[in-house]
PDB file of N, CA and C in Angstrom:
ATOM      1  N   UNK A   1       0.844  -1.176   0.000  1.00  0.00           N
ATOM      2  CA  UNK A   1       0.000   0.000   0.000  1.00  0.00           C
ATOM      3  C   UNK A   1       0.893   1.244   0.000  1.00  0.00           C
ATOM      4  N   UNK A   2       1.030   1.510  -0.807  1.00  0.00           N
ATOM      5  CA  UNK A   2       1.656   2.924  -1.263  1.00  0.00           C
ATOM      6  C   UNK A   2       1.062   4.074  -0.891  1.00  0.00           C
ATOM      7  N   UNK A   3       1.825   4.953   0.180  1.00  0.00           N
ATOM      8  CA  UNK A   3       0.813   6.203   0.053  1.00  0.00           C
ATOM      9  C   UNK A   3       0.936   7.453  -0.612  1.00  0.00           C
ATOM     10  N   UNK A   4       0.172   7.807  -1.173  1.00  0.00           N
ATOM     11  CA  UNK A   4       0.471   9.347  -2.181  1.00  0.00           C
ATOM     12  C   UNK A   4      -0.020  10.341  -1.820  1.00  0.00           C
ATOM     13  N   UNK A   5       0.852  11.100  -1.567  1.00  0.00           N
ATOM     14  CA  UNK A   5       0.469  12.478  -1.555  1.00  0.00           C
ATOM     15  C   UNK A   5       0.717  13.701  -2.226  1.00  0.00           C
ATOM     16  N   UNK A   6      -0.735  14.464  -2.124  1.00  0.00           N
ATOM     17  CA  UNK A   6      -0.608  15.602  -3.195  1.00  0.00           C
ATOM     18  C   UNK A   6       0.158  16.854  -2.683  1.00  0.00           C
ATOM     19  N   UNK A   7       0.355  17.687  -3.219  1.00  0.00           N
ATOM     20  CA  UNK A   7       1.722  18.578  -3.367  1.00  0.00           C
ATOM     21  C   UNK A   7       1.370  19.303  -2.335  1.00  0.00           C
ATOM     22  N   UNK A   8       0.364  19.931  -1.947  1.00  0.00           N
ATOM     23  CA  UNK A   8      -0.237  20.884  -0.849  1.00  0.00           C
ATOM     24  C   UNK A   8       0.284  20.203   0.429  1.00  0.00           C
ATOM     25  N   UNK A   9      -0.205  18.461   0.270  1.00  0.00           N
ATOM     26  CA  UNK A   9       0.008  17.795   2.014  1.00  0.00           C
ATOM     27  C   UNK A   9       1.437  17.349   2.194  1.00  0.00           C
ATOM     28  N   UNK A  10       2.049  17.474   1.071  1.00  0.00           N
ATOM     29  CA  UNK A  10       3.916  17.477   0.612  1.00  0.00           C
ATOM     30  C   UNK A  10       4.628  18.811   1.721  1.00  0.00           C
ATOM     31  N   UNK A  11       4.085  20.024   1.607  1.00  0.00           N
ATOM     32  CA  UNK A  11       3.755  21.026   1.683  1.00  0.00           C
ATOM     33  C   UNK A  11       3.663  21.313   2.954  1.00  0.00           C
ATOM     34  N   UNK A  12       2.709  21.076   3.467  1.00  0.00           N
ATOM     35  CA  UNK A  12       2.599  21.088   4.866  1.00  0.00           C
ATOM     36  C   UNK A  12       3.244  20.133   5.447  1.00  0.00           C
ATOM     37  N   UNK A  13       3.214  18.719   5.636  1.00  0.00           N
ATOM     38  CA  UNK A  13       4.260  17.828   5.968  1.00  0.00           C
ATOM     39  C   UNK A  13       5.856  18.583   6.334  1.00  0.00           C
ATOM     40  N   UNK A  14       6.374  19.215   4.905  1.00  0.00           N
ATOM     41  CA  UNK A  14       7.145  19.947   4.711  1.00  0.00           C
ATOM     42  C   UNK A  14       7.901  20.911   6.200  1.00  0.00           C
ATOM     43  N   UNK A  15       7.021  21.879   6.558  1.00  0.00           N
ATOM     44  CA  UNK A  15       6.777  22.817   7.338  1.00  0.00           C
ATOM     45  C   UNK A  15       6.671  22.406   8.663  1.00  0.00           C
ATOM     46  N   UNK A  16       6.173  20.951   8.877  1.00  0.00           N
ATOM     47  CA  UNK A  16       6.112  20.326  10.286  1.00  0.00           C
ATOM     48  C   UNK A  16       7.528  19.678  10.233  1.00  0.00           C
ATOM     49  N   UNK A  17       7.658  19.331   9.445  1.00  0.00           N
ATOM     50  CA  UNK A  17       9.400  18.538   9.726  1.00  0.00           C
ATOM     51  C   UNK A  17      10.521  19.757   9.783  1.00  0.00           C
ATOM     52  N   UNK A  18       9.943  21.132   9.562  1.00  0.00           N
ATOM     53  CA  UNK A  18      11.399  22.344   9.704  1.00  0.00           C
ATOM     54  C   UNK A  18      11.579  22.100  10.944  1.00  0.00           C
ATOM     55  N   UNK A  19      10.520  21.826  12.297  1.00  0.00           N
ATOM     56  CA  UNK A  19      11.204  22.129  13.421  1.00  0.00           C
ATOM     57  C   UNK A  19      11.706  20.924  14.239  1.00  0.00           C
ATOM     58  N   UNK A  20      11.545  19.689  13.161  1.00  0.00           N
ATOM     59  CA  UNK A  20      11.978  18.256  13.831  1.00  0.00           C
ATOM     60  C   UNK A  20      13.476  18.437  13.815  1.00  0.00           C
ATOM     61  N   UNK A  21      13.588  17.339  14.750  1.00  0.00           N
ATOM     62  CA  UNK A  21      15.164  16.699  14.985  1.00  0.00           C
ATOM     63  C   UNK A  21      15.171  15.514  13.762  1.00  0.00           C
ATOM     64  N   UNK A  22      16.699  15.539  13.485  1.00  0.00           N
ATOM     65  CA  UNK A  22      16.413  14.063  13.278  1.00  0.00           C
ATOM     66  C   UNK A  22      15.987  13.052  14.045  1.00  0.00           C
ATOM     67  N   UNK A  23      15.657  12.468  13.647  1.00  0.00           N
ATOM     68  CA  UNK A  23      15.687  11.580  15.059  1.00  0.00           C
ATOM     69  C   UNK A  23      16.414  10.247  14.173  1.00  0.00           C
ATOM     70  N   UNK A  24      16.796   9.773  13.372  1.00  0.00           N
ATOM     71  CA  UNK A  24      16.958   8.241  12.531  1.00  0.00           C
ATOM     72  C   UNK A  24      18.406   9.317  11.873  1.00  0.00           C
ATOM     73  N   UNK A  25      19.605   8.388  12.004  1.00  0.00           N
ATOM     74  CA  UNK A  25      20.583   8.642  11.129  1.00  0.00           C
ATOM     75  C   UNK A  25      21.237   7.578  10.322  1.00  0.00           C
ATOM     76  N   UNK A  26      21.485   7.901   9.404  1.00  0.00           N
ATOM     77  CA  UNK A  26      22.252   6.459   8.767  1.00  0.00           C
ATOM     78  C   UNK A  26      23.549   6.377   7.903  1.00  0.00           C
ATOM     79  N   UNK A  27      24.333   5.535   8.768  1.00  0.00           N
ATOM     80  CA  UNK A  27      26.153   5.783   9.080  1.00  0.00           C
ATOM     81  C   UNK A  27      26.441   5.225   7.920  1.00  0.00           C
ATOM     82  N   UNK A  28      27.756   4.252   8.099  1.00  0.00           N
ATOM     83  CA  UNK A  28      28.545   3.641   7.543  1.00  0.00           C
ATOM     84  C   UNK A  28      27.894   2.103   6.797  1.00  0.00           C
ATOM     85  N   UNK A  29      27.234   1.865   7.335  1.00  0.00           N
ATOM     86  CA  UNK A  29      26.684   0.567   6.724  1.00  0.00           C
ATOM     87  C   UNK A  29      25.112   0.769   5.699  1.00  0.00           C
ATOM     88  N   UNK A  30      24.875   2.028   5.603  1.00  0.00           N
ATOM     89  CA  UNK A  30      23.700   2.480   4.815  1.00  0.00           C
ATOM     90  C   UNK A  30      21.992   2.231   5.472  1.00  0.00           C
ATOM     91  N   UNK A  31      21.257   1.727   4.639  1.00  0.00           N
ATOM     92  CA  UNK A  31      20.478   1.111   4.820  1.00  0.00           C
ATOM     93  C   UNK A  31      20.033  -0.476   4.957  1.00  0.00           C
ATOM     94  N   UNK A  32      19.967  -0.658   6.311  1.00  0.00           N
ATOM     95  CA  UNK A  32      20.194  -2.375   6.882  1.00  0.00           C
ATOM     96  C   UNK A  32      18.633  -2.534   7.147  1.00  0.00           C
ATOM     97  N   UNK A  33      18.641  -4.076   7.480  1.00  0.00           N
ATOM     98  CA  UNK A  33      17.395  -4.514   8.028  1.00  0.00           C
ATOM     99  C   UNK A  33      17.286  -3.705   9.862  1.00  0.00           C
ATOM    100  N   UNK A  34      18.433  -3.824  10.130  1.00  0.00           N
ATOM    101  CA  UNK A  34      18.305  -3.076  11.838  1.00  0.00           C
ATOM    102  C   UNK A  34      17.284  -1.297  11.442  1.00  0.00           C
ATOM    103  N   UNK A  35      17.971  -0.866  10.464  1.00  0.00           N
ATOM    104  CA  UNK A  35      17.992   0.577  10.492  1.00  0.00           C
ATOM    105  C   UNK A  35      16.749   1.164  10.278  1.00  0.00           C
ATOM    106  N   UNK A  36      15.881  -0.174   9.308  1.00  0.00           N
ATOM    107  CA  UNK A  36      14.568  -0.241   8.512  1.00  0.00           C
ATOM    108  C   UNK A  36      13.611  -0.718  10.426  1.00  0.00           C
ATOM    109  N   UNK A  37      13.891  -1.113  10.968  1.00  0.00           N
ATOM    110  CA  UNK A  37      13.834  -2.102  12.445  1.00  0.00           C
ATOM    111  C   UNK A  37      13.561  -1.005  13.192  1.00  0.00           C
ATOM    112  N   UNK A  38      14.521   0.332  13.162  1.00  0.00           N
ATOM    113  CA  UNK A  38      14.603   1.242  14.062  1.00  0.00           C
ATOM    114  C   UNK A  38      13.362   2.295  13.933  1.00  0.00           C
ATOM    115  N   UNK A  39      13.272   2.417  12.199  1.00  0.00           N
ATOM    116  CA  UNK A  39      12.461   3.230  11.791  1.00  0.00           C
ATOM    117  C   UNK A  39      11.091   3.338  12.072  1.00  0.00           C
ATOM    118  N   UNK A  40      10.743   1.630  12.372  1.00  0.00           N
ATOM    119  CA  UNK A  40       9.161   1.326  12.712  1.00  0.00           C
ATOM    120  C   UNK A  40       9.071   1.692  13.613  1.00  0.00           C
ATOM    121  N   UNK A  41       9.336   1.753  15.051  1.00  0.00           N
ATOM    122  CA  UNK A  41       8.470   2.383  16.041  1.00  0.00           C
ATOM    123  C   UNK A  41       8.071   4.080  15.890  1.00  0.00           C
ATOM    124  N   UNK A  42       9.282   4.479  15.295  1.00  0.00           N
ATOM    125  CA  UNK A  42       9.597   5.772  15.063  1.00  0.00           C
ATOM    126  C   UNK A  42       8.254   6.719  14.634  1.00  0.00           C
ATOM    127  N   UNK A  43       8.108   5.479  13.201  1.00  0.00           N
ATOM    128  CA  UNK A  43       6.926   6.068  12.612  1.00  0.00           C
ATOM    129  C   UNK A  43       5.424   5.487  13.622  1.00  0.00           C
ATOM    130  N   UNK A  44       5.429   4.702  13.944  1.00  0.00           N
ATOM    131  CA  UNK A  44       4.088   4.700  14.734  1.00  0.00           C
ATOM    132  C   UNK A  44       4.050   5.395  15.910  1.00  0.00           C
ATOM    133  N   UNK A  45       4.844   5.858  16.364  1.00  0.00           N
ATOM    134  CA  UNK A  45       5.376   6.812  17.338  1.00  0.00           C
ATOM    135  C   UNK A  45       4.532   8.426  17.422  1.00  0.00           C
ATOM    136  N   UNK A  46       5.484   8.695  15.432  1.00  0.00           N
ATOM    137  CA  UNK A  46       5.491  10.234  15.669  1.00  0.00           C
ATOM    138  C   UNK A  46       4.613  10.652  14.379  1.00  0.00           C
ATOM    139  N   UNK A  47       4.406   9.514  13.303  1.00  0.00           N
ATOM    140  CA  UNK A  47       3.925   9.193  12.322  1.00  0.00           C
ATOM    141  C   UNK A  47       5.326   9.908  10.921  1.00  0.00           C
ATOM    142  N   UNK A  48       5.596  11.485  11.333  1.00  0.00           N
ATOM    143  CA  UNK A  48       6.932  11.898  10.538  1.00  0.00           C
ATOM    144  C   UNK A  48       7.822  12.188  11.091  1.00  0.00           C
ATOM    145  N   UNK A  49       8.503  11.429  10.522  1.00  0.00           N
ATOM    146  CA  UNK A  49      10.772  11.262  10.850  1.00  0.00           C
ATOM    147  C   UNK A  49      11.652  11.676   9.867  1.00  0.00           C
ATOM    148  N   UNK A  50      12.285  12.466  10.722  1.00  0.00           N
ATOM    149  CA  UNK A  50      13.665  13.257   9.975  1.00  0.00           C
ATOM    150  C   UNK A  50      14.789  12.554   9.945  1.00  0.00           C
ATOM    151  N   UNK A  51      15.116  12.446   8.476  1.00  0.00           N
ATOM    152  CA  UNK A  51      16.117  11.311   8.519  1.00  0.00           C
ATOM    153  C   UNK A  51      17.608  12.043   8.425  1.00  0.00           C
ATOM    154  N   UNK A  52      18.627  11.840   8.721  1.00  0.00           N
ATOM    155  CA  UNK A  52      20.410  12.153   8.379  1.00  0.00           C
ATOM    156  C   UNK A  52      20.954  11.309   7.972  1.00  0.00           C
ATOM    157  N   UNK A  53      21.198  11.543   6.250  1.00  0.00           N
ATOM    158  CA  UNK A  53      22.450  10.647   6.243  1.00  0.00           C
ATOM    159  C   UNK A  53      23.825  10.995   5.960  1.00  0.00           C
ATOM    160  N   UNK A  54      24.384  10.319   6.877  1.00  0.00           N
ATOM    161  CA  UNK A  54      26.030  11.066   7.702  1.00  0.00           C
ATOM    162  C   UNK A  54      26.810  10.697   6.191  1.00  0.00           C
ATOM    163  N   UNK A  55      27.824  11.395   6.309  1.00  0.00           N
ATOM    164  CA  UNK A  55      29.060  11.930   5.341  1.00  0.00           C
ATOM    165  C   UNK A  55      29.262  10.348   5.064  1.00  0.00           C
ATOM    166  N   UNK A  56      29.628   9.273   5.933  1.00  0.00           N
ATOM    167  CA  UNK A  56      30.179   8.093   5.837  1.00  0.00           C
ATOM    168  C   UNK A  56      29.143   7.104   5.153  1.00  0.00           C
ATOM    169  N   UNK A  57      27.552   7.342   4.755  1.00  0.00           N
ATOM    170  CA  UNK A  57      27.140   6.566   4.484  1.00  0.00           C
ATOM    171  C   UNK A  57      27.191   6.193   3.197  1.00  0.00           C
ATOM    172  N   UNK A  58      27.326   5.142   2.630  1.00  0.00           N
ATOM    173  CA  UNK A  58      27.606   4.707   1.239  1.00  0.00           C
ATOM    174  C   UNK A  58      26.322   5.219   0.262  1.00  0.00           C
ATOM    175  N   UNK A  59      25.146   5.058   0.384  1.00  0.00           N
ATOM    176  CA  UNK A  59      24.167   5.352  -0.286  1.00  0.00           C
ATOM    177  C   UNK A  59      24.254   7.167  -0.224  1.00  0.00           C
ATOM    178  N   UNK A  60      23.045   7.419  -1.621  1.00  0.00           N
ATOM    179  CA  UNK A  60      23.283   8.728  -1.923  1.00  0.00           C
ATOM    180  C   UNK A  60      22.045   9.247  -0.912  1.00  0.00           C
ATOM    181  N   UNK A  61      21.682  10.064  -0.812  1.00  0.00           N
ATOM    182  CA  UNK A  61      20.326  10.182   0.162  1.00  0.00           C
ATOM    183  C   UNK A  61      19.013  10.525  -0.495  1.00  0.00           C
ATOM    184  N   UNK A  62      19.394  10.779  -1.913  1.00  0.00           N
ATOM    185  CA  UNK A  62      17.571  10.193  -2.537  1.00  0.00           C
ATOM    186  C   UNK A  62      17.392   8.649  -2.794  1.00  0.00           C
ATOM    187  N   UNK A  63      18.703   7.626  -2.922  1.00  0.00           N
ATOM    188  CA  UNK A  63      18.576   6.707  -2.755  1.00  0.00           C
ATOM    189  C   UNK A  63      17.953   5.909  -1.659  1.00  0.00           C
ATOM    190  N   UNK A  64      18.886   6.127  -0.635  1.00  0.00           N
ATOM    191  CA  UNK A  64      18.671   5.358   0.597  1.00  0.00           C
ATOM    192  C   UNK A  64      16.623   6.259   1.168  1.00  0.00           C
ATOM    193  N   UNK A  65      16.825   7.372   0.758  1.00  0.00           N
ATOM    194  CA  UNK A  65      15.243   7.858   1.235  1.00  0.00           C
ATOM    195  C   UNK A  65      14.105   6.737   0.690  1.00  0.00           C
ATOM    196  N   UNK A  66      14.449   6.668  -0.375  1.00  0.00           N
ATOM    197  CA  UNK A  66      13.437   5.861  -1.427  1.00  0.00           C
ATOM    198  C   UNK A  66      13.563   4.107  -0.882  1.00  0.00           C
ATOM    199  N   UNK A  67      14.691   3.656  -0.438  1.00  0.00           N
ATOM    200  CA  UNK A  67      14.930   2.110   0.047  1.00  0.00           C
ATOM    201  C   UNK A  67      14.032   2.107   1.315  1.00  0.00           C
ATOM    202  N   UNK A  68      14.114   3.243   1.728  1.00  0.00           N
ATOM    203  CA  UNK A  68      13.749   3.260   3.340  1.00  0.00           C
ATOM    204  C   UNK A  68      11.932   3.546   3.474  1.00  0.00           C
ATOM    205  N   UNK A  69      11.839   4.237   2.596  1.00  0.00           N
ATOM    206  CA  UNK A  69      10.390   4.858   2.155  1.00  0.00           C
ATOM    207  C   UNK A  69       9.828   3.035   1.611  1.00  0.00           C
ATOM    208  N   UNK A  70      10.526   2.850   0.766  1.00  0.00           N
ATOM    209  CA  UNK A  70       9.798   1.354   0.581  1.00  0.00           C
ATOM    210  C   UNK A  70       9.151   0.440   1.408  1.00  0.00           C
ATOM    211  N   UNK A  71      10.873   0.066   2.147  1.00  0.00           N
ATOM    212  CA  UNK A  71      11.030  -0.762   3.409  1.00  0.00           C
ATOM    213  C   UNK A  71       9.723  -0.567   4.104  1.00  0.00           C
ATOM    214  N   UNK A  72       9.877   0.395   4.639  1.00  0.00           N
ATOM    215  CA  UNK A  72       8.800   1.135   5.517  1.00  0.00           C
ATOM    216  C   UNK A  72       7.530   1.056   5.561  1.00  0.00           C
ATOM    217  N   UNK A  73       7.060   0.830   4.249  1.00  0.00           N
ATOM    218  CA  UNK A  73       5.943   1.632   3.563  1.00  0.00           C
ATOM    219  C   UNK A  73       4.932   2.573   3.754  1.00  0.00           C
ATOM    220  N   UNK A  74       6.161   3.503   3.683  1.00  0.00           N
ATOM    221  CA  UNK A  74       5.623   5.103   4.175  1.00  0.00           C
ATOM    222  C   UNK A  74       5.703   6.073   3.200  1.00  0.00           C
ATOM    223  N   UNK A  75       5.960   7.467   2.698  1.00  0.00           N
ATOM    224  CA  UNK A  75       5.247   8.333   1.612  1.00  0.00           C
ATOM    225  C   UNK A  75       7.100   8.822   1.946  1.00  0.00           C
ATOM    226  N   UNK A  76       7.390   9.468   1.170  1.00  0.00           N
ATOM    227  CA  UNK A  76       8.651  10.096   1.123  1.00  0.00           C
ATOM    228  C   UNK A  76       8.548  11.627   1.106  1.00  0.00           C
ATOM    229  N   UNK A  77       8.131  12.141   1.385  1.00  0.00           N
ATOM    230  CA  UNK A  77       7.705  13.573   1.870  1.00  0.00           C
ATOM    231  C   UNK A  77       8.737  14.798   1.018  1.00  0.00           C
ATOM    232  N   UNK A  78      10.654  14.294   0.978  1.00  0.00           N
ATOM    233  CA  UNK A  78      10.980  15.170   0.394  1.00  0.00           C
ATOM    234  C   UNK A  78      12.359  14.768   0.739  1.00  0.00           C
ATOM    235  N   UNK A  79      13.584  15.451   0.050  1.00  0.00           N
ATOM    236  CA  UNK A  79      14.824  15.271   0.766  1.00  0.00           C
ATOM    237  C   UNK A  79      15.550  16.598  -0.035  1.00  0.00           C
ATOM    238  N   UNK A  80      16.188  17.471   0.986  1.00  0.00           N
ATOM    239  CA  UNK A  80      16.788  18.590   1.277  1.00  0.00           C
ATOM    240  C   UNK A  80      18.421  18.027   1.685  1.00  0.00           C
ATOM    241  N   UNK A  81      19.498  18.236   0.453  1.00  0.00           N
ATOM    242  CA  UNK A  81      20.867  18.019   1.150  1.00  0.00           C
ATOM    243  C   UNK A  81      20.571  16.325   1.245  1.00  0.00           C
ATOM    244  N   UNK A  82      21.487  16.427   2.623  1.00  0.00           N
ATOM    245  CA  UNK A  82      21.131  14.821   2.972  1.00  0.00           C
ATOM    246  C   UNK A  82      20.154  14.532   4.369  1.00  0.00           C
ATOM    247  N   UNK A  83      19.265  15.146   4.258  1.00  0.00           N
ATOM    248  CA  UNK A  83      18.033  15.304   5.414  1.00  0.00           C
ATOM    249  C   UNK A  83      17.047  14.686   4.787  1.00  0.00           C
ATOM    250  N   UNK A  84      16.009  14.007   5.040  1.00  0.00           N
ATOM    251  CA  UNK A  84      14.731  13.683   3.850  1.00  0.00           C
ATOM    252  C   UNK A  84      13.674  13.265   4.939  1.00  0.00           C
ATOM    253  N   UNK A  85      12.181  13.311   4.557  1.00  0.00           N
ATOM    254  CA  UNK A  85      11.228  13.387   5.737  1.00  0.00           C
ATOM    255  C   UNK A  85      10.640  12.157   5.490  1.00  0.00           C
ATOM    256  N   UNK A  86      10.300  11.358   6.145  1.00  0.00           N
ATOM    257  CA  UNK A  86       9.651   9.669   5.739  1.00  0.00           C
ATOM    258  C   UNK A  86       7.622  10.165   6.604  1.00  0.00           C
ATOM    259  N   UNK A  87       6.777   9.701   5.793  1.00  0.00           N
ATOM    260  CA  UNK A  87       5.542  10.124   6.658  1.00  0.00           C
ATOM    261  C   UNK A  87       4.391   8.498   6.326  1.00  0.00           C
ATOM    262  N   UNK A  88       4.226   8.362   7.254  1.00  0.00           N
ATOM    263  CA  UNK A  88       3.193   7.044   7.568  1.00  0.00           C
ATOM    264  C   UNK A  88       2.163   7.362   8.490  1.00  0.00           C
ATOM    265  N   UNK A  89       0.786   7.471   8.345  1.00  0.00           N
ATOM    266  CA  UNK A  89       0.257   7.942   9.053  1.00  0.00           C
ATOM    267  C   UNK A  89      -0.106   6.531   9.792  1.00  0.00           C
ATOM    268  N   UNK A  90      -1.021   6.814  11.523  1.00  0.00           N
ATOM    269  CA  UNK A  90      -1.449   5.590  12.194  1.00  0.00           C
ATOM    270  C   UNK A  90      -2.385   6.194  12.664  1.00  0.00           C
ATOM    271  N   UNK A  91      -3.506   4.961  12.087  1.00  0.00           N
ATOM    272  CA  UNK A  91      -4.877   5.489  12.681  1.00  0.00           C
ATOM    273  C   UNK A  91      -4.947   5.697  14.005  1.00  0.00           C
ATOM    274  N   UNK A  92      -4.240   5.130  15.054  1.00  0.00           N
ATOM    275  CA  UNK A  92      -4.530   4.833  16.145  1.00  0.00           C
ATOM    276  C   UNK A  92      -4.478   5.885  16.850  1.00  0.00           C
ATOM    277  N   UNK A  93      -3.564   6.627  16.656  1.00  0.00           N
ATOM    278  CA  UNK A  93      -3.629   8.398  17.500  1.00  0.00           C
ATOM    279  C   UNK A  93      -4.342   8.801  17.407  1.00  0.00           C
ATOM    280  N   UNK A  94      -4.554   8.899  18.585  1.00  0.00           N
ATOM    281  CA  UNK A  94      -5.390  10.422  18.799  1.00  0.00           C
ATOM    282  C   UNK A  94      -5.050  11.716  18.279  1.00  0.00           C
ATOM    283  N   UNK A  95      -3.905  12.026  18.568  1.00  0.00           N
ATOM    284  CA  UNK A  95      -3.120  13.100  18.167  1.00  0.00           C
ATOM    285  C   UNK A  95      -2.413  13.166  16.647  1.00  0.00           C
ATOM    286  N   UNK A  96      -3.474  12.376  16.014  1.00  0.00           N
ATOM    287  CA  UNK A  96      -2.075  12.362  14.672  1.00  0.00           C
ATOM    288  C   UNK A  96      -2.357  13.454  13.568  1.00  0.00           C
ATOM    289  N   UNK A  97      -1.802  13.361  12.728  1.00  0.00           N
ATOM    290  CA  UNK A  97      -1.136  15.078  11.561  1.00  0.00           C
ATOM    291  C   UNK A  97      -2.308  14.332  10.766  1.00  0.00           C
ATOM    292  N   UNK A  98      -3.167  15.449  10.927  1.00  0.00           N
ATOM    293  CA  UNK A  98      -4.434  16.076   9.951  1.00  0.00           C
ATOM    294  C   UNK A  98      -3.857  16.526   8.792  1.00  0.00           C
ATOM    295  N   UNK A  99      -3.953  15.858   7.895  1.00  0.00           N
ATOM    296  CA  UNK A  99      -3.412  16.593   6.397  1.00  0.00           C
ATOM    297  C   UNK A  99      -4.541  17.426   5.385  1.00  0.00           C
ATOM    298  N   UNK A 100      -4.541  18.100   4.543  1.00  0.00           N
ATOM    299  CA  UNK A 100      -5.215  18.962   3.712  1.00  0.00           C
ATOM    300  C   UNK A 100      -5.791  18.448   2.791  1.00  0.00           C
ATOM    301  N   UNK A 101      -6.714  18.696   2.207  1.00  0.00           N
ATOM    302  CA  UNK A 101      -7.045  18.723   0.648  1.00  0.00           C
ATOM    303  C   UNK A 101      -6.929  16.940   0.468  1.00  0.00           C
TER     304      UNK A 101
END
């Protein structure tokens, strides 16, 4: 299940991840089954995660965004430099990101 989103909820997504941390970085060994492992609570957690990928990681970071966005199967929101936003929404919050349009 692939999720798509239109450019407006790209957009806003966008604007909520300026004031995130990363919270998920990915080193020297790229994208692993651990790293894909780490990502899941993350996203049922916070639903969007700011990703870093460090100087040392072998993958390029629209690459590894897109492996990880797969893995995941979450929406790829965007990637700035080597920063990129991963978004999965979960019904289960209460609190979760109301998107637009």
């Amino acid at each position: 299940m692939a999720i798509e989103l239109t450019p407006s909820q790209k957009k806003q997504l966008r604007a909520l991840g300026q004031a995130l941390p990363s919270t998920l970085q990915i080193g020297r060994d790229g994208v692993t089954d651990a790293l894909a492992a780490a990502l899941e609570p993350l996203l049922k957690r916070h639903e969007l995660v700011k990703c870093k990928l460090l100087q040392s990681s072998p993958a390029g970071p629209a690459e590894a965004a897109r492996a990880l966005a797969l893995t995941a199967d979450a929406a790829l929101v965007g990637v700035v430099g080597r920063t990129f936003l991963l978004y999965r929404p979960n019904p289960e919050r209460k609190d979760r990101i109301r998107l637009v349009g």
